[in-house]
Protein backbone atom coordinates (compact mmCIF):
# COMPACT_ATOMS: atom_id res chain seq x y z
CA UNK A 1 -8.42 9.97 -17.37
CA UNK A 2 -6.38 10.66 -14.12
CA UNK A 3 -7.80 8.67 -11.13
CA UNK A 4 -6.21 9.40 -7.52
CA UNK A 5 -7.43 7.49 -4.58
CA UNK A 6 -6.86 8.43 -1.34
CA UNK A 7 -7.04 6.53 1.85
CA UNK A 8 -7.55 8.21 5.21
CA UNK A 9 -7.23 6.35 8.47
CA UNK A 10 -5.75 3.08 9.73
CA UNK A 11 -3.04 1.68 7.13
CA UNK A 12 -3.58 5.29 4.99
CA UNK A 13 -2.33 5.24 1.87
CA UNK A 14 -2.97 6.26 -2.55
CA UNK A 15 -3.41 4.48 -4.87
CA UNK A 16 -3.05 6.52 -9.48
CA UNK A 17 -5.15 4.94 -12.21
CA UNK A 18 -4.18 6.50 -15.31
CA UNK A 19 -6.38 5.86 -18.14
CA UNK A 20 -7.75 2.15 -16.87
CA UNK A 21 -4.09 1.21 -15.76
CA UNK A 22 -2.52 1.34 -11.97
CA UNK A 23 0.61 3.58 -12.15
CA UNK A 24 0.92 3.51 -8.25
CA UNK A 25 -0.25 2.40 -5.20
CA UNK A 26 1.15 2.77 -1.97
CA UNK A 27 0.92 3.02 1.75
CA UNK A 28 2.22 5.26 3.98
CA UNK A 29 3.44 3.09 5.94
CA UNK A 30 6.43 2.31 3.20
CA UNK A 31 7.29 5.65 3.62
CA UNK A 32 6.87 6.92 6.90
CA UNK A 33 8.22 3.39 8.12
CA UNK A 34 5.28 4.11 10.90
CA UNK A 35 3.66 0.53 11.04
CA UNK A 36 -0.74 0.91 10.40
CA UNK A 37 0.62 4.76 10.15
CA UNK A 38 -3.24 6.29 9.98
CA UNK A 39 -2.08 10.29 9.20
CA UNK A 40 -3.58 11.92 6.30
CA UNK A 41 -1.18 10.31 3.36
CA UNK A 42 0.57 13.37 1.96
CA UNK A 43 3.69 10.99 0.85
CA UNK A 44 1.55 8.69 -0.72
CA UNK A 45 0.01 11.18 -2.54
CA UNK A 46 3.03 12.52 -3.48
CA UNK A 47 4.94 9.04 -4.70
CA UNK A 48 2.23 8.49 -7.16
CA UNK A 49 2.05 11.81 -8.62
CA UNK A 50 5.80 11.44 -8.92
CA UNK A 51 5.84 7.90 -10.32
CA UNK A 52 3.49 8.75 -13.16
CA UNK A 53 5.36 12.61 -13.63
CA UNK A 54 1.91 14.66 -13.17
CA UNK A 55 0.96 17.14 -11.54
CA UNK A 56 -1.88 17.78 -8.62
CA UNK A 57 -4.00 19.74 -11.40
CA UNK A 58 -3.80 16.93 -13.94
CA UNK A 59 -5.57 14.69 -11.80
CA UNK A 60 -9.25 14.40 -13.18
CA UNK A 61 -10.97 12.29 -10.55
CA UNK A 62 -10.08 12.43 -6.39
CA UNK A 63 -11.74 9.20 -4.92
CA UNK A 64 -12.13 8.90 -0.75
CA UNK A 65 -13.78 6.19 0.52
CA UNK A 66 -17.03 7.75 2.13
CA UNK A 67 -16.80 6.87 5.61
CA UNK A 68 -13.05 7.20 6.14
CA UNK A 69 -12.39 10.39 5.62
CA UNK A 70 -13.10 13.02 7.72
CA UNK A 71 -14.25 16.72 6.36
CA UNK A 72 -11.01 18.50 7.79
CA UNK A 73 -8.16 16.11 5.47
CA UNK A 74 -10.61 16.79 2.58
CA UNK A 75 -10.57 20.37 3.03
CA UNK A 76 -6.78 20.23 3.64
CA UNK A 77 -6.05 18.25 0.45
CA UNK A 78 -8.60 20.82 -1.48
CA UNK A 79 -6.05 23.68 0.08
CA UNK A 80 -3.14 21.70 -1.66
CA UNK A 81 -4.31 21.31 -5.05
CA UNK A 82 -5.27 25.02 -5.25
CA UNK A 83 -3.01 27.01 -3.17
CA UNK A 84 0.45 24.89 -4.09
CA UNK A 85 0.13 23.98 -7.88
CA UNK A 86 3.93 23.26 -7.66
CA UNK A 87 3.15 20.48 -5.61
């Protein structure tokens, strides 16, 4: 089982468990070099689906924290997944 967690907001950031094992975790700040960066964590996202060489449709579980995400990144990530399988 895929696992991806995302984190929305102040120090954003993702986080891959693959089958009870953490393949990546990272925060955006590391990549954007943007200290606390709080944007929606697209590179994030994208380092761990890269570390562990899968693809947005592999993943079998999306995880948000409930009160940090708001309804418009959600939407935008759902747009992702099903509009840019290449991704």
């Amino acid at each position: 089982m895929k696992i991806l967690g995302v984190r929305n907001g102040h120090d954003s950031g993702a986080s891959l468990i693959v089958d009870g094992k953490i393949i990546a975790d990272i925060a955006e700040e590391r990549l954007t070099r943007v200290k606390h960066d709080g944007s929606f964590p697209i590179k994030s996202i994208e380092f761990c689906l890269n570390e562990a060489d899968i693809r947005s449709e592999e993943i079998d579980i999306l995880s948000f924290p409930a009160k940090s995400v708001p309804m418009e990144a959600f939407v935008f990530f759902l747009f992702l997944i099903l509009l840019n399988p290449l991704w």
